[in-house]
N, C-alpha and C. Protein backbone atom coordinates (compact mmCIF):
# COMPACT_ATOMS: atom_id res chain seq x y z
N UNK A 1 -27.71 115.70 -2.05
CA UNK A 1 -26.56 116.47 -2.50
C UNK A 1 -26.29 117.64 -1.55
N UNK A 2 -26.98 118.39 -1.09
CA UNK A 2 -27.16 119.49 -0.36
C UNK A 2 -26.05 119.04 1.17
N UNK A 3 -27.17 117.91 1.47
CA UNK A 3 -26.46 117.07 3.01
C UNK A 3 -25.31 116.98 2.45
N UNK A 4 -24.37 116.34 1.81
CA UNK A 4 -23.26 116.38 1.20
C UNK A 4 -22.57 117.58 1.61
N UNK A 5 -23.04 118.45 0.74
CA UNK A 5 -22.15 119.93 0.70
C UNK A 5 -21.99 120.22 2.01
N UNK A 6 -23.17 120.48 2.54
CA UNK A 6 -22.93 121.11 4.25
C UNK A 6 -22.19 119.96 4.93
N UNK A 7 -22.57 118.68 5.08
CA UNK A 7 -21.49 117.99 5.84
C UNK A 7 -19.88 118.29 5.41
N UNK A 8 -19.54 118.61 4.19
CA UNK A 8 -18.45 118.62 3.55
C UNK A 8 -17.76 120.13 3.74
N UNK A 9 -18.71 121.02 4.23
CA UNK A 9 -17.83 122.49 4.90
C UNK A 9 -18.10 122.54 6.35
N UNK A 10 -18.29 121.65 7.23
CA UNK A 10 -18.32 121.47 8.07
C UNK A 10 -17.11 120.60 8.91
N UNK A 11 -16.81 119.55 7.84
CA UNK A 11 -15.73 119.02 7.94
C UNK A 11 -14.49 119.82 7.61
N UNK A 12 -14.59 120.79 6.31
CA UNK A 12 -13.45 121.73 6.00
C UNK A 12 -13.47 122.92 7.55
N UNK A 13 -14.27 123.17 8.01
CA UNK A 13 -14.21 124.24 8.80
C UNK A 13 -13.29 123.59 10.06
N UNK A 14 -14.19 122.21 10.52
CA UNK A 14 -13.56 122.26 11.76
C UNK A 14 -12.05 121.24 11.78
N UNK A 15 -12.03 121.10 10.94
CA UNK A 15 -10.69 120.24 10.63
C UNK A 15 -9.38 121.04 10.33
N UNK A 16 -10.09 122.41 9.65
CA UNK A 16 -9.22 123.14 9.39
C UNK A 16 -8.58 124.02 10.83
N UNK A 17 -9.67 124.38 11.71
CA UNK A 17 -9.70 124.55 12.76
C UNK A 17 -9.05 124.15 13.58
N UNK A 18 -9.06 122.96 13.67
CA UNK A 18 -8.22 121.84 14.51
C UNK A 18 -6.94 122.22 14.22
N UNK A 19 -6.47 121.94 12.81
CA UNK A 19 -5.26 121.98 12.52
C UNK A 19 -4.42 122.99 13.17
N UNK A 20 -5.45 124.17 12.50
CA UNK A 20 -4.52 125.88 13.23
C UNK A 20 -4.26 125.84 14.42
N UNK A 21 -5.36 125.73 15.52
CA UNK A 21 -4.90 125.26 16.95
C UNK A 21 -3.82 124.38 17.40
N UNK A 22 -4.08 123.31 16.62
CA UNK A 22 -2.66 122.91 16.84
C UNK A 22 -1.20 122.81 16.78
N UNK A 23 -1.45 123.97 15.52
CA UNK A 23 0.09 124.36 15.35
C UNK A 23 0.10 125.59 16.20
N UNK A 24 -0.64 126.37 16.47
CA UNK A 24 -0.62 127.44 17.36
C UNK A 24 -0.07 127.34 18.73
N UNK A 25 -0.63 126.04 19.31
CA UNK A 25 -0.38 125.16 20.49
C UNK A 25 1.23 124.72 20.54
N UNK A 26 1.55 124.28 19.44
CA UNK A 26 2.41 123.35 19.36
C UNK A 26 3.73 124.50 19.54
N UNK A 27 3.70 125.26 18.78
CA UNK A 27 4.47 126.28 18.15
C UNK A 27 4.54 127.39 19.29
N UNK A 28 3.90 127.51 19.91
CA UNK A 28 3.55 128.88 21.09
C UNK A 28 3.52 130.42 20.35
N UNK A 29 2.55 129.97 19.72
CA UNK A 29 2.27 131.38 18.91
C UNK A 29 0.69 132.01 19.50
N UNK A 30 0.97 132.28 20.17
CA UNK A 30 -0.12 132.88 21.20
C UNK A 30 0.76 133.70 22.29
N UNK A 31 0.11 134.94 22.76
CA UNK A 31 -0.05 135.38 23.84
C UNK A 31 -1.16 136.14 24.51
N UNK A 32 -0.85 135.96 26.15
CA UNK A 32 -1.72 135.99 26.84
C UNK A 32 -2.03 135.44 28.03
N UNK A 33 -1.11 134.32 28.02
CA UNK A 33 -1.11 133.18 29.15
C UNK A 33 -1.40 132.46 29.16
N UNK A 34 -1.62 131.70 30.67
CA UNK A 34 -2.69 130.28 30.62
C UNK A 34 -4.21 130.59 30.39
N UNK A 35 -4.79 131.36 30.55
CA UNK A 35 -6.40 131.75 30.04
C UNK A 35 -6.49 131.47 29.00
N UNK A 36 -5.79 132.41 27.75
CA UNK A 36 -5.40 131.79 25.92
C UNK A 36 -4.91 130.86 25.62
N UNK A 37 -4.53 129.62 26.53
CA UNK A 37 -3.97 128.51 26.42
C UNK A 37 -5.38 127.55 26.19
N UNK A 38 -5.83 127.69 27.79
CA UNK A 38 -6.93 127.01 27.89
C UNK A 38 -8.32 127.24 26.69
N UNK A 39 -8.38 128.28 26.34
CA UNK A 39 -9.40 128.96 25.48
C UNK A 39 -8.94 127.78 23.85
N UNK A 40 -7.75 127.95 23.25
CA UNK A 40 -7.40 127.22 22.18
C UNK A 40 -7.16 125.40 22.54
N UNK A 41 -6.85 125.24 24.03
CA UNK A 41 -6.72 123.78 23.76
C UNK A 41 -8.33 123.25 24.23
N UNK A 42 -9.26 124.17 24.28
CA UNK A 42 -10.83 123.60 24.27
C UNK A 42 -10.89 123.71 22.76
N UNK A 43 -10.72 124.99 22.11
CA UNK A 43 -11.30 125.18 20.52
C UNK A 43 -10.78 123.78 19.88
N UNK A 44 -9.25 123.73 20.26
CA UNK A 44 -8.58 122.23 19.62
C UNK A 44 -9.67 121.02 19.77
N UNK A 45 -9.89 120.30 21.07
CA UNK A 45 -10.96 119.60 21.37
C UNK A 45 -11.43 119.56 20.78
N UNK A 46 -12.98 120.49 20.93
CA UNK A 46 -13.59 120.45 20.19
C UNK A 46 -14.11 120.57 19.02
N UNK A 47 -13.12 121.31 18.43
CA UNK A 47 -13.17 121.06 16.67
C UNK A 47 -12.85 119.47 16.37
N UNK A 48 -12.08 119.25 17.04
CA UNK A 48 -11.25 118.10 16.91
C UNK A 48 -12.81 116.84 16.93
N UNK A 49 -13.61 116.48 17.90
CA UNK A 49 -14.29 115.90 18.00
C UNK A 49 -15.59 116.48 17.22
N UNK A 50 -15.87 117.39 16.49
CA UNK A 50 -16.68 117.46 15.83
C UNK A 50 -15.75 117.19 14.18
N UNK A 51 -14.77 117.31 13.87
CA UNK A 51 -14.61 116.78 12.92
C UNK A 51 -14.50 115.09 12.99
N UNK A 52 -13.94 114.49 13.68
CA UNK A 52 -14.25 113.44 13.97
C UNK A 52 -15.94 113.11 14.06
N UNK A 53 -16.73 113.29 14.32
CA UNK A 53 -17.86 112.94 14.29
C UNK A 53 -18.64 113.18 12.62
N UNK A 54 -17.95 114.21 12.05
CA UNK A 54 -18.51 114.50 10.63
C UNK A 54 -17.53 113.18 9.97
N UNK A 55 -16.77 113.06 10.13
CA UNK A 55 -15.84 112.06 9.24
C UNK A 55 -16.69 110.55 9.69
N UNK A 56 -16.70 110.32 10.19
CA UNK A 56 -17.97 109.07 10.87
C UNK A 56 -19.25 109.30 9.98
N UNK A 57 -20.55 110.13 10.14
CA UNK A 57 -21.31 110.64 9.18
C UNK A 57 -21.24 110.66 7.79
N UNK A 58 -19.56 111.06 7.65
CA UNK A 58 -19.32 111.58 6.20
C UNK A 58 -19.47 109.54 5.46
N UNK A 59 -18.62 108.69 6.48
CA UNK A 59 -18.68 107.11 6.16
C UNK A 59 -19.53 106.67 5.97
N UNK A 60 -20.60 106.87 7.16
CA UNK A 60 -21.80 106.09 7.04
C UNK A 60 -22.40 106.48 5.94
N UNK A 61 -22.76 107.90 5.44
CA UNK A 61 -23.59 108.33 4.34
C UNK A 61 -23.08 107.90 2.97
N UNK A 62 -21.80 107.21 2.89
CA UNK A 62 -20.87 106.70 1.97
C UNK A 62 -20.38 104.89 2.00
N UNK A 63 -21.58 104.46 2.81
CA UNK A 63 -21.12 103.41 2.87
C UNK A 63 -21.18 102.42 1.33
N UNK A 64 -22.68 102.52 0.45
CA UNK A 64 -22.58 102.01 -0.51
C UNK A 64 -21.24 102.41 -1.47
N UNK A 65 -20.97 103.32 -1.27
CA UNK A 65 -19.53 103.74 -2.46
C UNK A 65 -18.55 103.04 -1.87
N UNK A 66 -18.10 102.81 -0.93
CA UNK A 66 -17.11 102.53 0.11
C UNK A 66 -17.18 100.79 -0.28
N UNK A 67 -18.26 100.13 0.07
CA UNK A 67 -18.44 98.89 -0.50
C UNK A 67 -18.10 98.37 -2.12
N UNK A 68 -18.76 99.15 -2.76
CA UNK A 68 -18.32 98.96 -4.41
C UNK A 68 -17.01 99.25 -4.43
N UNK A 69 -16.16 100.56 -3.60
CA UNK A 69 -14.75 100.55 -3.97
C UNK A 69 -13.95 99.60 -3.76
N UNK A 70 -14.47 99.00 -2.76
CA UNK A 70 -13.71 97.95 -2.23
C UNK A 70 -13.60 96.54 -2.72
N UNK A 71 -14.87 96.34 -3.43
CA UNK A 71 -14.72 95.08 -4.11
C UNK A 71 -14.36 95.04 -5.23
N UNK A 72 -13.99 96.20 -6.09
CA UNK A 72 -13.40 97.28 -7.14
C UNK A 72 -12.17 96.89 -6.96
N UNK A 73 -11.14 96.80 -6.10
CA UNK A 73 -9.60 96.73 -5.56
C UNK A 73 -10.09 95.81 -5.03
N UNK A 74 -10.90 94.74 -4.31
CA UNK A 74 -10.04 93.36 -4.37
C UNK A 74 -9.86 92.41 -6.00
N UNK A 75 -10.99 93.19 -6.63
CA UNK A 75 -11.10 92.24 -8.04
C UNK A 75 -9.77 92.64 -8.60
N UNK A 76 -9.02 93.45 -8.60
CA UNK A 76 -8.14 94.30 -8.92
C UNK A 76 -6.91 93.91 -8.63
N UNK A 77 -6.72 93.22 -7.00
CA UNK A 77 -5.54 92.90 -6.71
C UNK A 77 -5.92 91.37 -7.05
N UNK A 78 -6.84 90.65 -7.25
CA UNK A 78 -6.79 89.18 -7.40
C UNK A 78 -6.10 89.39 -8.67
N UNK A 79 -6.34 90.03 -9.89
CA UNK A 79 -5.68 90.09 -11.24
C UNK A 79 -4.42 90.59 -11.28
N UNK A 80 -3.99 91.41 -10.54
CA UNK A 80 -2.46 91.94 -10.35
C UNK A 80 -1.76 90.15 -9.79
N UNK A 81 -2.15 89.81 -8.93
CA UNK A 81 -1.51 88.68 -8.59
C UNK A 81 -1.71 87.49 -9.92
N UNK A 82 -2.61 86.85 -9.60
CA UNK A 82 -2.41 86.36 -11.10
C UNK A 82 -1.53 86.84 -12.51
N UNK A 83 -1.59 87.65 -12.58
CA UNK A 83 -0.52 88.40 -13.89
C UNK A 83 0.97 87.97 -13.23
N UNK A 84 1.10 88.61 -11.92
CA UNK A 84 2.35 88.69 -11.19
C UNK A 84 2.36 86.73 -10.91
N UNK A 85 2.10 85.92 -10.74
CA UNK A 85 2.50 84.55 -10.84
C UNK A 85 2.71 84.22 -12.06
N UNK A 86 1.87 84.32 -13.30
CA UNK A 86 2.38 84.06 -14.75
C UNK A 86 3.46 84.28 -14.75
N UNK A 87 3.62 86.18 -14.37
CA UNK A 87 5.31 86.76 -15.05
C UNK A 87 6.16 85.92 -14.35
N UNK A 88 6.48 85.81 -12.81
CA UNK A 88 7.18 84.84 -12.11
C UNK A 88 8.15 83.58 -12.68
N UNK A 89 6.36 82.48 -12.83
CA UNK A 89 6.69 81.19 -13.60
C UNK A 89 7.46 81.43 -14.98
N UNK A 90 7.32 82.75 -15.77
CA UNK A 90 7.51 82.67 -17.34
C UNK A 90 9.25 83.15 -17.04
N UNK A 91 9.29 84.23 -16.18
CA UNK A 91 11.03 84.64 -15.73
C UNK A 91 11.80 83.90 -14.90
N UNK A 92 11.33 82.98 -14.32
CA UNK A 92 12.01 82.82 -12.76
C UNK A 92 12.96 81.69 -13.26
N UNK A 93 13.37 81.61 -14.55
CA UNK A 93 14.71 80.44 -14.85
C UNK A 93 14.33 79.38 -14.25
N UNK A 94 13.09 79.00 -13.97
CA UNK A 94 13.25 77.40 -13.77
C UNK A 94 12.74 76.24 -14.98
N UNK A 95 13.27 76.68 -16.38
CA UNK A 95 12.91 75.87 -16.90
C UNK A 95 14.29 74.72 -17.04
N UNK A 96 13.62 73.68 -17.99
CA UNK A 96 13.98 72.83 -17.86
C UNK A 96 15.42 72.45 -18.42
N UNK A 97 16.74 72.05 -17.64
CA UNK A 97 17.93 71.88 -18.07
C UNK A 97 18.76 71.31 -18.54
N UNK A 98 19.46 70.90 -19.50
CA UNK A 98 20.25 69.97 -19.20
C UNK A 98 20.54 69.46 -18.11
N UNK A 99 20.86 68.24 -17.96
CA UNK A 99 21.32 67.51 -16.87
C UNK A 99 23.08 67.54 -16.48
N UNK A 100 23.42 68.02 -15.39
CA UNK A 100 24.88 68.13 -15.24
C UNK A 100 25.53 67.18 -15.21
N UNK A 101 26.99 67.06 -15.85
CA UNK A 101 27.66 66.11 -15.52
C UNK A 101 27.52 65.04 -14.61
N UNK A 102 27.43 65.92 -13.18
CA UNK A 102 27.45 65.07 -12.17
C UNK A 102 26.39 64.37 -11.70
N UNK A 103 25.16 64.50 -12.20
CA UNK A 103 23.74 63.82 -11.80
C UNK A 103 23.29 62.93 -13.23
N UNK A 104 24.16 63.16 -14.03
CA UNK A 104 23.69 62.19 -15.40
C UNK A 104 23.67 60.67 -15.45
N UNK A 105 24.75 60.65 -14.61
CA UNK A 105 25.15 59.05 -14.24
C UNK A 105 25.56 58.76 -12.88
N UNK A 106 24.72 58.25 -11.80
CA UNK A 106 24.75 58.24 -10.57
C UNK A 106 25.98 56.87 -10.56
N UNK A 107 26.75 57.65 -9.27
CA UNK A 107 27.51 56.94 -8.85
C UNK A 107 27.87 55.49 -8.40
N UNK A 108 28.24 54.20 -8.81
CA UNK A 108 27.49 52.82 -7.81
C UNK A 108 28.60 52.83 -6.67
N UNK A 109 28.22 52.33 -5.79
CA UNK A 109 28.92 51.73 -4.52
C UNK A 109 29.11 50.93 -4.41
């Protein structure tokens, strides 16, 4: 649980991080020059790749949940479909019709 938490403000820190830099970047809300340029598009980087690396970590340490969710939502969509072919067949007006005029008594030649 602990590993959890700290991986999980680690990910809030540098993700959050990332973000600000990049609107900072994006936006030109900085001054100072190219020195404060370079200084935020490293911080960007590398927040950037350490949140990326916690989000990887954060998976692997989550893989059993990740597995159960998943077979959770396919059991899930196999029954949505099934329901959704019943409703189909039960709405889709193809039952059975009278026969029209014109196919009741075929034509001879």
């Amino acid at each position: 649980m602990k590993k959890n938490f700290y991986l999980d403000i680690l990910l809030f820190i540098s993700l959050l991080a990332c973000i600000i830099t990049g609107v900072v970047l994006d936006f030109h809300w900085f001054s100072g020059g190219r020195e404060v340029k370079m200084v935020l598009v490293e911080v960007h980087r590398w927040t950037g790749y350490i949140g990326t690396a916690a989000i990887l970590l954060h998976m692997v340490w989550h893989t059993k949940w990740i597995a159960v969710a998943a077979k959770k939502m396919r059991r899930a969509r196999v029954i949505r479909s099934q329901i959704g072919s019943l409703l189909i067949r039960r709405f889709s007006g193809q039952r059975e019709r009278a026969a029209s005029p014109c196919t009741r008594y075929p034509k001879e030649i």
